[in-house]
PDB file of N, CA and C in Angstrom:
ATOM      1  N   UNK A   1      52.402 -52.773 -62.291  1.00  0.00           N
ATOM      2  CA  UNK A   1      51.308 -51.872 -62.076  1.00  0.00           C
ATOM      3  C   UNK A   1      50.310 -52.436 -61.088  1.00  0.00           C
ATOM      4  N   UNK A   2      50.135 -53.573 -61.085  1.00  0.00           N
ATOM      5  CA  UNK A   2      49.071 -54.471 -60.051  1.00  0.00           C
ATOM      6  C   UNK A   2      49.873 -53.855 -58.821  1.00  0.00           C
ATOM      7  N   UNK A   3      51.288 -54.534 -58.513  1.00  0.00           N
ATOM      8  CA  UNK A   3      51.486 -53.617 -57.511  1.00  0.00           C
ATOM      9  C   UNK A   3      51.233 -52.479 -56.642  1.00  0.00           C
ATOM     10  N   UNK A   4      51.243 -51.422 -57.819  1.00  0.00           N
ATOM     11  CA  UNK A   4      51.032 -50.153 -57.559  1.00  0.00           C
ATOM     12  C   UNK A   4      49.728 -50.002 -56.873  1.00  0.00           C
ATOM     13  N   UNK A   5      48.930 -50.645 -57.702  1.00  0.00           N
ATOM     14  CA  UNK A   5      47.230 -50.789 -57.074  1.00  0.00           C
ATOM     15  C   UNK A   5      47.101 -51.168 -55.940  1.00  0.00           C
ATOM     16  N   UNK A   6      47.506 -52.120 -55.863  1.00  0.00           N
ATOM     17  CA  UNK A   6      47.576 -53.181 -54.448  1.00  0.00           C
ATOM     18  C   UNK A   6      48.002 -52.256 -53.687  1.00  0.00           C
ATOM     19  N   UNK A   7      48.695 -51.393 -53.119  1.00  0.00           N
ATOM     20  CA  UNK A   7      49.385 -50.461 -52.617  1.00  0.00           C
ATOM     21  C   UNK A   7      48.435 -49.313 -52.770  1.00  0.00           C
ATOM     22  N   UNK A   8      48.064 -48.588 -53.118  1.00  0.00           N
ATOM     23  CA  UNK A   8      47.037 -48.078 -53.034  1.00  0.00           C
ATOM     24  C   UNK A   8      46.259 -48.327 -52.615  1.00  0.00           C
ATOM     25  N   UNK A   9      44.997 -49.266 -52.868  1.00  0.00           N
ATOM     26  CA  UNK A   9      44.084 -49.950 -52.129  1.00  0.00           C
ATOM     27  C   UNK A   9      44.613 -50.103 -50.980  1.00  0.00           C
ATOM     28  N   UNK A  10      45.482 -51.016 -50.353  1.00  0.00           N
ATOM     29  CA  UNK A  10      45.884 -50.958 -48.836  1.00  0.00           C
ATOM     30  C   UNK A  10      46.183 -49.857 -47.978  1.00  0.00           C
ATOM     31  N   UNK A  11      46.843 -48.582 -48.786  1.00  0.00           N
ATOM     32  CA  UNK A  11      47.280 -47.368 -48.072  1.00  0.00           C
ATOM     33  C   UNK A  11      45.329 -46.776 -47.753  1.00  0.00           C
ATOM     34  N   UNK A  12      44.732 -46.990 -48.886  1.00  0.00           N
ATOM     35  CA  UNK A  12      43.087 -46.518 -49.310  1.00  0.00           C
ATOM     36  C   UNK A  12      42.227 -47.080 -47.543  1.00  0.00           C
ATOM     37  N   UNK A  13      42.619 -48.772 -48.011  1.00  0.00           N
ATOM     38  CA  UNK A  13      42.279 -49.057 -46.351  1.00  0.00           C
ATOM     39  C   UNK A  13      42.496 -48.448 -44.858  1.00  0.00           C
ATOM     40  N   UNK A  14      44.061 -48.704 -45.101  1.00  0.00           N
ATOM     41  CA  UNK A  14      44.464 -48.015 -44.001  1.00  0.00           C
ATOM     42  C   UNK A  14      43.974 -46.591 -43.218  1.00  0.00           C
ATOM     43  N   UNK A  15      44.015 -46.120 -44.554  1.00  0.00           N
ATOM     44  CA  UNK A  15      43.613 -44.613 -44.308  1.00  0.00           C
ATOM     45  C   UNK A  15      41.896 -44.684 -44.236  1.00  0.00           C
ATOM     46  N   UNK A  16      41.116 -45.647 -44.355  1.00  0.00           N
ATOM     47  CA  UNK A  16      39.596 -45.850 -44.184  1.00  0.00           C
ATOM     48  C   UNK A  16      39.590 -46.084 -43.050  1.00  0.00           C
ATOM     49  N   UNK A  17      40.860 -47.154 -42.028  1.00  0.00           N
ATOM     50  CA  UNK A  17      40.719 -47.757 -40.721  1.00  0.00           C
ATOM     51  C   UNK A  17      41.249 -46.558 -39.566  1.00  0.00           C
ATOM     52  N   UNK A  18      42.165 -45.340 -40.310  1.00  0.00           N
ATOM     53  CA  UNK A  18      42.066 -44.588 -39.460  1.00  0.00           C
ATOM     54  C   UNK A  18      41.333 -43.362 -39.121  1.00  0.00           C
ATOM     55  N   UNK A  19      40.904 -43.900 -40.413  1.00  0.00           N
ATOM     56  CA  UNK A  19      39.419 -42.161 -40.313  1.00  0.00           C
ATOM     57  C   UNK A  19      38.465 -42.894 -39.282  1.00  0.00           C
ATOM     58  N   UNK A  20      38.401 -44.103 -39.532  1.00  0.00           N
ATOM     59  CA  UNK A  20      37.283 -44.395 -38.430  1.00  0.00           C
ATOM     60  C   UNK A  20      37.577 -44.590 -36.527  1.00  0.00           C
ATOM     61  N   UNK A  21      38.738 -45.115 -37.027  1.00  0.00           N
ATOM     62  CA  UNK A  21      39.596 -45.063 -35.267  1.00  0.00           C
ATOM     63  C   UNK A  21      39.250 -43.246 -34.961  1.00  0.00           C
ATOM     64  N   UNK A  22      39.587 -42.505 -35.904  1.00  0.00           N
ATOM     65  CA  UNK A  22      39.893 -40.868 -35.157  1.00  0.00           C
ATOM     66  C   UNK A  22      38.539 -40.367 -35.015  1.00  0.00           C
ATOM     67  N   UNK A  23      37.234 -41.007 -35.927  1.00  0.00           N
ATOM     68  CA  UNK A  23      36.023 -40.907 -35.801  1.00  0.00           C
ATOM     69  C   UNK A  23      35.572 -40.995 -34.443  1.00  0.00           C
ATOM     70  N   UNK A  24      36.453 -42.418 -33.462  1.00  0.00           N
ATOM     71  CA  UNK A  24      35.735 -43.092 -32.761  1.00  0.00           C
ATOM     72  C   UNK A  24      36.100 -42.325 -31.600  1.00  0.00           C
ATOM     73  N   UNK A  25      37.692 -42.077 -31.620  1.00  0.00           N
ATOM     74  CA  UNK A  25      38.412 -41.691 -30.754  1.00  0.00           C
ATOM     75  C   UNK A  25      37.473 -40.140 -30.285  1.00  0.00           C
ATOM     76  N   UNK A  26      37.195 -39.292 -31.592  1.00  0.00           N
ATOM     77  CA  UNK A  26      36.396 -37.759 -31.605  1.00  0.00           C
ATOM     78  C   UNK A  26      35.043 -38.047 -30.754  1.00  0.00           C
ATOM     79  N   UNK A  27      34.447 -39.300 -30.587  1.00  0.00           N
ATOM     80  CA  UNK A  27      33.000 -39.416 -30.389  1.00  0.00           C
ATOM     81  C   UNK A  27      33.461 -39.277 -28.734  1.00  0.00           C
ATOM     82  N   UNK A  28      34.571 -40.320 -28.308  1.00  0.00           N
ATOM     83  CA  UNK A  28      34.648 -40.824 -27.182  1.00  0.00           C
ATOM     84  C   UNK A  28      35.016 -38.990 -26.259  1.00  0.00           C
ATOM     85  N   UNK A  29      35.632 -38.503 -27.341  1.00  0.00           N
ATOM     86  CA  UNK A  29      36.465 -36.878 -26.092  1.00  0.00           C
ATOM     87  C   UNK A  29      35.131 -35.818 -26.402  1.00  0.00           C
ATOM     88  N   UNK A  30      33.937 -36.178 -27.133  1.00  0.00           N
ATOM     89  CA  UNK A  30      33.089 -35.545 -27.094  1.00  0.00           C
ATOM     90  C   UNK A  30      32.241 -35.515 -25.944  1.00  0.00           C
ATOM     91  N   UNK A  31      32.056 -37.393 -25.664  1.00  0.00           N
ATOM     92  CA  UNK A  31      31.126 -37.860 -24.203  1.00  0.00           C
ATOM     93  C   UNK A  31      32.035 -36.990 -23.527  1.00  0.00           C
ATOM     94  N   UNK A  32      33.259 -37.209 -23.366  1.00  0.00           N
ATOM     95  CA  UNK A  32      34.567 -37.003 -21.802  1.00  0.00           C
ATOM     96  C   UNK A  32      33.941 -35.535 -21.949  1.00  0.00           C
ATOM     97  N   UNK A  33      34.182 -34.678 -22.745  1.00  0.00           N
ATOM     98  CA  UNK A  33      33.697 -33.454 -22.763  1.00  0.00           C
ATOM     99  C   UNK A  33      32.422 -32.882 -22.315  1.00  0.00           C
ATOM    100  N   UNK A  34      31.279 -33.760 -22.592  1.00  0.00           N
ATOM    101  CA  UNK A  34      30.412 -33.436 -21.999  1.00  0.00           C
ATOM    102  C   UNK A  34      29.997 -33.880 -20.865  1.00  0.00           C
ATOM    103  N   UNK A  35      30.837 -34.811 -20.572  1.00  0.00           N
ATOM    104  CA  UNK A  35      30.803 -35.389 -18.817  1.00  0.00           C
ATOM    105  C   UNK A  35      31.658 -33.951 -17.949  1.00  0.00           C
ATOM    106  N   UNK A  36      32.657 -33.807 -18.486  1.00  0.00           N
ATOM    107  CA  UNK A  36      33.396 -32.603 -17.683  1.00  0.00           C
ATOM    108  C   UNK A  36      32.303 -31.429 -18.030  1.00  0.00           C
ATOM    109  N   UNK A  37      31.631 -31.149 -18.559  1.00  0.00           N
ATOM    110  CA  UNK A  37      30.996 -29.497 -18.482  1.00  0.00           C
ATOM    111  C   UNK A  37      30.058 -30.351 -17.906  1.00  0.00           C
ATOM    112  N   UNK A  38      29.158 -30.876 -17.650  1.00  0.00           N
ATOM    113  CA  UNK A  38      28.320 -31.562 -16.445  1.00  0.00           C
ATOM    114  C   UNK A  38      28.704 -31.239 -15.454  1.00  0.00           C
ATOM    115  N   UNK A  39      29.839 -31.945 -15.128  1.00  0.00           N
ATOM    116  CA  UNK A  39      30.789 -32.101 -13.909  1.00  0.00           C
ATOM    117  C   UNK A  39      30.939 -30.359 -13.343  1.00  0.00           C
ATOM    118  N   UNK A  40      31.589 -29.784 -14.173  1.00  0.00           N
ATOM    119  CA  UNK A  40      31.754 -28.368 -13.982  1.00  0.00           C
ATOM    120  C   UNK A  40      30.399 -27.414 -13.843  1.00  0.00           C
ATOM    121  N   UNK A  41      29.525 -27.791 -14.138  1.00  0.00           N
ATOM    122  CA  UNK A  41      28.316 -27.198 -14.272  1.00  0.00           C
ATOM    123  C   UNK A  41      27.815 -27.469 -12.707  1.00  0.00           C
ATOM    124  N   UNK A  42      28.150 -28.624 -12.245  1.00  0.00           N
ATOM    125  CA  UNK A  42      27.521 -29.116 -10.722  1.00  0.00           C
ATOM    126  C   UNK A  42      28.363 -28.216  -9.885  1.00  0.00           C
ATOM    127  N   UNK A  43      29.786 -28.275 -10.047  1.00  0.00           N
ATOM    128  CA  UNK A  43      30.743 -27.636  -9.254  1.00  0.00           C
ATOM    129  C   UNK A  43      30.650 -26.221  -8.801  1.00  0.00           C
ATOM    130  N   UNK A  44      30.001 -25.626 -10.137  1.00  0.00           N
ATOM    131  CA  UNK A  44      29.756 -24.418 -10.241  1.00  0.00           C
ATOM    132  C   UNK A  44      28.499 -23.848  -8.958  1.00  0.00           C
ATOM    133  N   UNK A  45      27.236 -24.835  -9.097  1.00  0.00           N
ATOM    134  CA  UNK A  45      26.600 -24.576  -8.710  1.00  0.00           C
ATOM    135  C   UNK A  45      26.435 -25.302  -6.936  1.00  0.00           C
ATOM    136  N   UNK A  46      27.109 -25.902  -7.083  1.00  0.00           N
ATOM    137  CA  UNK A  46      27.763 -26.144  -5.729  1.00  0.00           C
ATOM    138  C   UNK A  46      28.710 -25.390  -4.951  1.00  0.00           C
ATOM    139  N   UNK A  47      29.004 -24.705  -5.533  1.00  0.00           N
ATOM    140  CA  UNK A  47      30.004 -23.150  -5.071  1.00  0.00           C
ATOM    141  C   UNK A  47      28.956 -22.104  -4.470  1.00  0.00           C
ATOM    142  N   UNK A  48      28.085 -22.244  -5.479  1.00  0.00           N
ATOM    143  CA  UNK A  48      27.072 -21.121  -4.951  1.00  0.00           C
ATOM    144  C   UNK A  48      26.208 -20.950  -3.758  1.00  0.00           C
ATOM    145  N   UNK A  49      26.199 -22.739  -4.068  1.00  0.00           N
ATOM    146  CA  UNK A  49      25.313 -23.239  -2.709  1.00  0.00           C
ATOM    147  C   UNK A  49      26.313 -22.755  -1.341  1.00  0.00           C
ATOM    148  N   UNK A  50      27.401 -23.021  -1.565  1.00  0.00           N
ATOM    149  CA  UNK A  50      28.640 -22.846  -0.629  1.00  0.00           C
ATOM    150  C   UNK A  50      28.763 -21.569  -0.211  1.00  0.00           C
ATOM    151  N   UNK A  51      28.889 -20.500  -1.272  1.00  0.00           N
ATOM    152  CA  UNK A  51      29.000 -19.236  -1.044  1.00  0.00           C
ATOM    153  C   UNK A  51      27.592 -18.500  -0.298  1.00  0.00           C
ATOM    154  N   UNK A  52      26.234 -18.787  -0.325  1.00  0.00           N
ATOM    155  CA  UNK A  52      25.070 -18.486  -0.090  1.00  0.00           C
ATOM    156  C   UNK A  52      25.222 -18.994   1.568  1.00  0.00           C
ATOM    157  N   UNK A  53      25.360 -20.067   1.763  1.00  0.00           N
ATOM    158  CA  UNK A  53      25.262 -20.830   3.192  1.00  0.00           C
ATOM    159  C   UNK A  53      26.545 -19.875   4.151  1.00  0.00           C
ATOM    160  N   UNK A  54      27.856 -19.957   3.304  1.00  0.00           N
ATOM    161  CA  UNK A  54      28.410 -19.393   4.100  1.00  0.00           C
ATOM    162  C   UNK A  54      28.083 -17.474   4.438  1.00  0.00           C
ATOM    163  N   UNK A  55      27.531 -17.303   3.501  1.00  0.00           N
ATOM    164  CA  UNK A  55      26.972 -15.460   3.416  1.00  0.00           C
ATOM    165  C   UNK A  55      26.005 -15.387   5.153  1.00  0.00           C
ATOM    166  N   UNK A  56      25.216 -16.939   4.938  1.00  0.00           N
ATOM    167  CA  UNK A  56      23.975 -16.663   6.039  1.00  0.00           C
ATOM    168  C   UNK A  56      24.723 -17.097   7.245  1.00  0.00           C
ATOM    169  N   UNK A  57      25.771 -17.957   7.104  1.00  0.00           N
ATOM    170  CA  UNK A  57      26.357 -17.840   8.529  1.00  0.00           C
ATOM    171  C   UNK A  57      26.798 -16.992   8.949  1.00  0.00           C
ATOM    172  N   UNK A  58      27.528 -15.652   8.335  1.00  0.00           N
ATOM    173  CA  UNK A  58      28.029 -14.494   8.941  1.00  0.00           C
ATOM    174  C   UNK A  58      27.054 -13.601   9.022  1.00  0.00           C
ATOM    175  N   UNK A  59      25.803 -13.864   8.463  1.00  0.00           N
ATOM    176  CA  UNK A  59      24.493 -12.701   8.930  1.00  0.00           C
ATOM    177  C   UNK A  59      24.337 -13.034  10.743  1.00  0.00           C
ATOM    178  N   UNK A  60      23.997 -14.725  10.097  1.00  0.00           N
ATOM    179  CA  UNK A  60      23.894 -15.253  11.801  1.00  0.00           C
ATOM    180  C   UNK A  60      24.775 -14.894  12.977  1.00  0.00           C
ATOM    181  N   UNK A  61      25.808 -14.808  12.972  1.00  0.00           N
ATOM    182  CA  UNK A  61      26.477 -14.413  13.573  1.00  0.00           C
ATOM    183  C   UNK A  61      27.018 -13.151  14.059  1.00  0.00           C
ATOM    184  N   UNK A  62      26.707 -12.277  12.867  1.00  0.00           N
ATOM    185  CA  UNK A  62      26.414 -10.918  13.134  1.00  0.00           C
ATOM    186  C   UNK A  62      25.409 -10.566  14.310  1.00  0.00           C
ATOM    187  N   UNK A  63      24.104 -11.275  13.748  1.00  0.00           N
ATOM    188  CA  UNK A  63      22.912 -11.369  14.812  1.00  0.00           C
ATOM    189  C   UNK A  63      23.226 -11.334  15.968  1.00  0.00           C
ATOM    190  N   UNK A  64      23.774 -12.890  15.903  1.00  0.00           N
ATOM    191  CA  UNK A  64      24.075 -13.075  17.789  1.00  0.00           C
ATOM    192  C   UNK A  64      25.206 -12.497  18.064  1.00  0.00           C
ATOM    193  N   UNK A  65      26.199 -12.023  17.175  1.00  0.00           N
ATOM    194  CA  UNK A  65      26.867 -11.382  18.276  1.00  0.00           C
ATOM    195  C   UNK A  65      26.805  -9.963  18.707  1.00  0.00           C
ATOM    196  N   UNK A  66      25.866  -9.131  17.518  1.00  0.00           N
ATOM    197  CA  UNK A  66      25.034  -7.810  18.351  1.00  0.00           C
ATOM    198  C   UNK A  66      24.003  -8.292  19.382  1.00  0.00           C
ATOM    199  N   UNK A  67      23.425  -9.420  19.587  1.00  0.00           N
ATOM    200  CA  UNK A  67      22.341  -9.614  20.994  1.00  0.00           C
ATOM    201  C   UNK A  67      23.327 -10.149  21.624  1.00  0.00           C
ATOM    202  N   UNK A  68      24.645 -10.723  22.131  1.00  0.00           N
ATOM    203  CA  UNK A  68      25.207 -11.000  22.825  1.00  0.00           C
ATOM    204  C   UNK A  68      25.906  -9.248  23.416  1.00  0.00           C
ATOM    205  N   UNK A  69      26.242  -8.413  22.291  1.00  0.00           N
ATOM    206  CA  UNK A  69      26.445  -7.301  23.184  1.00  0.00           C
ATOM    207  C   UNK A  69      25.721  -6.864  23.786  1.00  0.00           C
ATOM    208  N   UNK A  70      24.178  -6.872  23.177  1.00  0.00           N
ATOM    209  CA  UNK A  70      22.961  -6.009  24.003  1.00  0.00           C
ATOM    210  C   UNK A  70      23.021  -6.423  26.022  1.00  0.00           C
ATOM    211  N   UNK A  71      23.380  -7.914  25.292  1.00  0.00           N
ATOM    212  CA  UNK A  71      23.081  -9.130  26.966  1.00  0.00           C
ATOM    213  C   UNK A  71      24.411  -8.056  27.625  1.00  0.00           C
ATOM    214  N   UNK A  72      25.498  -8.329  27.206  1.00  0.00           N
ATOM    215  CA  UNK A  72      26.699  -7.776  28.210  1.00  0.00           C
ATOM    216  C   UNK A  72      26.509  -6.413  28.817  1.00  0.00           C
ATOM    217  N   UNK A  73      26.132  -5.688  27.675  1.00  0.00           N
ATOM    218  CA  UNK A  73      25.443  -4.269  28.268  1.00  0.00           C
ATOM    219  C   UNK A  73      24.397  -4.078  29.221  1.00  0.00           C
ATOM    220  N   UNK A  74      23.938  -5.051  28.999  1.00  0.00           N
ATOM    221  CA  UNK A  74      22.563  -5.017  30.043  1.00  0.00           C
ATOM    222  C   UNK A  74      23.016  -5.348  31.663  1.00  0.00           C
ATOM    223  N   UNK A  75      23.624  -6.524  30.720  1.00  0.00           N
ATOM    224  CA  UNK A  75      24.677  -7.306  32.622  1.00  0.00           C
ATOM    225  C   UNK A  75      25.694  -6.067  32.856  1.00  0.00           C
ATOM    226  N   UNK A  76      26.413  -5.504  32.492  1.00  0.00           N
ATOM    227  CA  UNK A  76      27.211  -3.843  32.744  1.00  0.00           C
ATOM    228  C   UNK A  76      26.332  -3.298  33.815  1.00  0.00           C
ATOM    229  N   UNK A  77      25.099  -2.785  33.105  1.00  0.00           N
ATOM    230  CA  UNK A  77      24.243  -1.995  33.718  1.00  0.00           C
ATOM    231  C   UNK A  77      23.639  -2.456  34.928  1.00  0.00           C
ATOM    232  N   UNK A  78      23.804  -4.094  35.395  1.00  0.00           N
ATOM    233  CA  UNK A  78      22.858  -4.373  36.790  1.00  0.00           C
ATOM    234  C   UNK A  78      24.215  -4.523  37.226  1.00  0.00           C
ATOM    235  N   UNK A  79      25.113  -5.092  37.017  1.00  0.00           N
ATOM    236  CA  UNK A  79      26.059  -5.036  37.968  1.00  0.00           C
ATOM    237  C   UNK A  79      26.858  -3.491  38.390  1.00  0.00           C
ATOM    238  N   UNK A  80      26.366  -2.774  37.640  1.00  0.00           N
ATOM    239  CA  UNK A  80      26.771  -0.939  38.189  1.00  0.00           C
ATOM    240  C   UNK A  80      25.410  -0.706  39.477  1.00  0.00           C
ATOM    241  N   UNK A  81      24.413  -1.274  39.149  1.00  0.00           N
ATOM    242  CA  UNK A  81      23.343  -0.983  40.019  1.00  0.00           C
ATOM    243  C   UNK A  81      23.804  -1.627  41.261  1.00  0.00           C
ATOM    244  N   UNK A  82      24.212  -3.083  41.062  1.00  0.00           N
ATOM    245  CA  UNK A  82      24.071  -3.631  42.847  1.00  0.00           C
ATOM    246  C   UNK A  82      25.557  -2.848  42.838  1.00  0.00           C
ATOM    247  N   UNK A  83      26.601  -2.858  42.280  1.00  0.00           N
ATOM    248  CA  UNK A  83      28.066  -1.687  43.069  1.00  0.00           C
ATOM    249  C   UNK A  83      27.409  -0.915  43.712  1.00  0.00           C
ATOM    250  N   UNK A  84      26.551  -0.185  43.600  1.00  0.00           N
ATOM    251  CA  UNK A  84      26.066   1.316  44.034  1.00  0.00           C
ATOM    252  C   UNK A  84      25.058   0.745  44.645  1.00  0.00           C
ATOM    253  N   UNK A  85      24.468  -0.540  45.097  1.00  0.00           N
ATOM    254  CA  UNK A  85      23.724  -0.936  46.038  1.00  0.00           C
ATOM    255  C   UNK A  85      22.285  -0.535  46.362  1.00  0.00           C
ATOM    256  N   UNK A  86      21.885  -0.508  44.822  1.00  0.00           N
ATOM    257  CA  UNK A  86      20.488  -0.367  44.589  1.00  0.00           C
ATOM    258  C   UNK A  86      19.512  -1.383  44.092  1.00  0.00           C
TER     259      UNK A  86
END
């Protein structure tokens, strides 16, 4: 019967040394976890930054390239003037 005890108690341990390993192991994928939604949280908002910058470059460019037509139209119009030699 001591046996039996002894055996018990050690399985009792064991099973004390792995509640605390899976304790430790749970704490550690909790940090990792909250390092990745950090991580993802920056990414996120670094997208936006991305998506916003690139929105204003195609305004910009819209811009100049309707005043670059205005310019060509304009140059159209003097170079029809000196053809016709006015």
């Amino acid at each position: 019967m001591g046996q039996a005890r002894k055996t018990n108690g050690s399985s009792g341990e064991g099973l004390d040394e792995a509640c605390a390993e899976l304790l430790e192991l749970t704490a550690r994928l909790e940090e990792r976890l909250e390092l990745l939604h950090e991580e993802s949280r920056r990414a996120a908002e670094t997208l936006t930054r991305v998506k916003l910058a690139a929105d204003n470059a195609k305004d910009v460019a819209k811009r100049q390239t309707k005043k670059l037509d205005e310019i060509a139209g304009r140059l159209e119009k003097i170079e029809s003037l000196i053809a016709e030699g006015r």
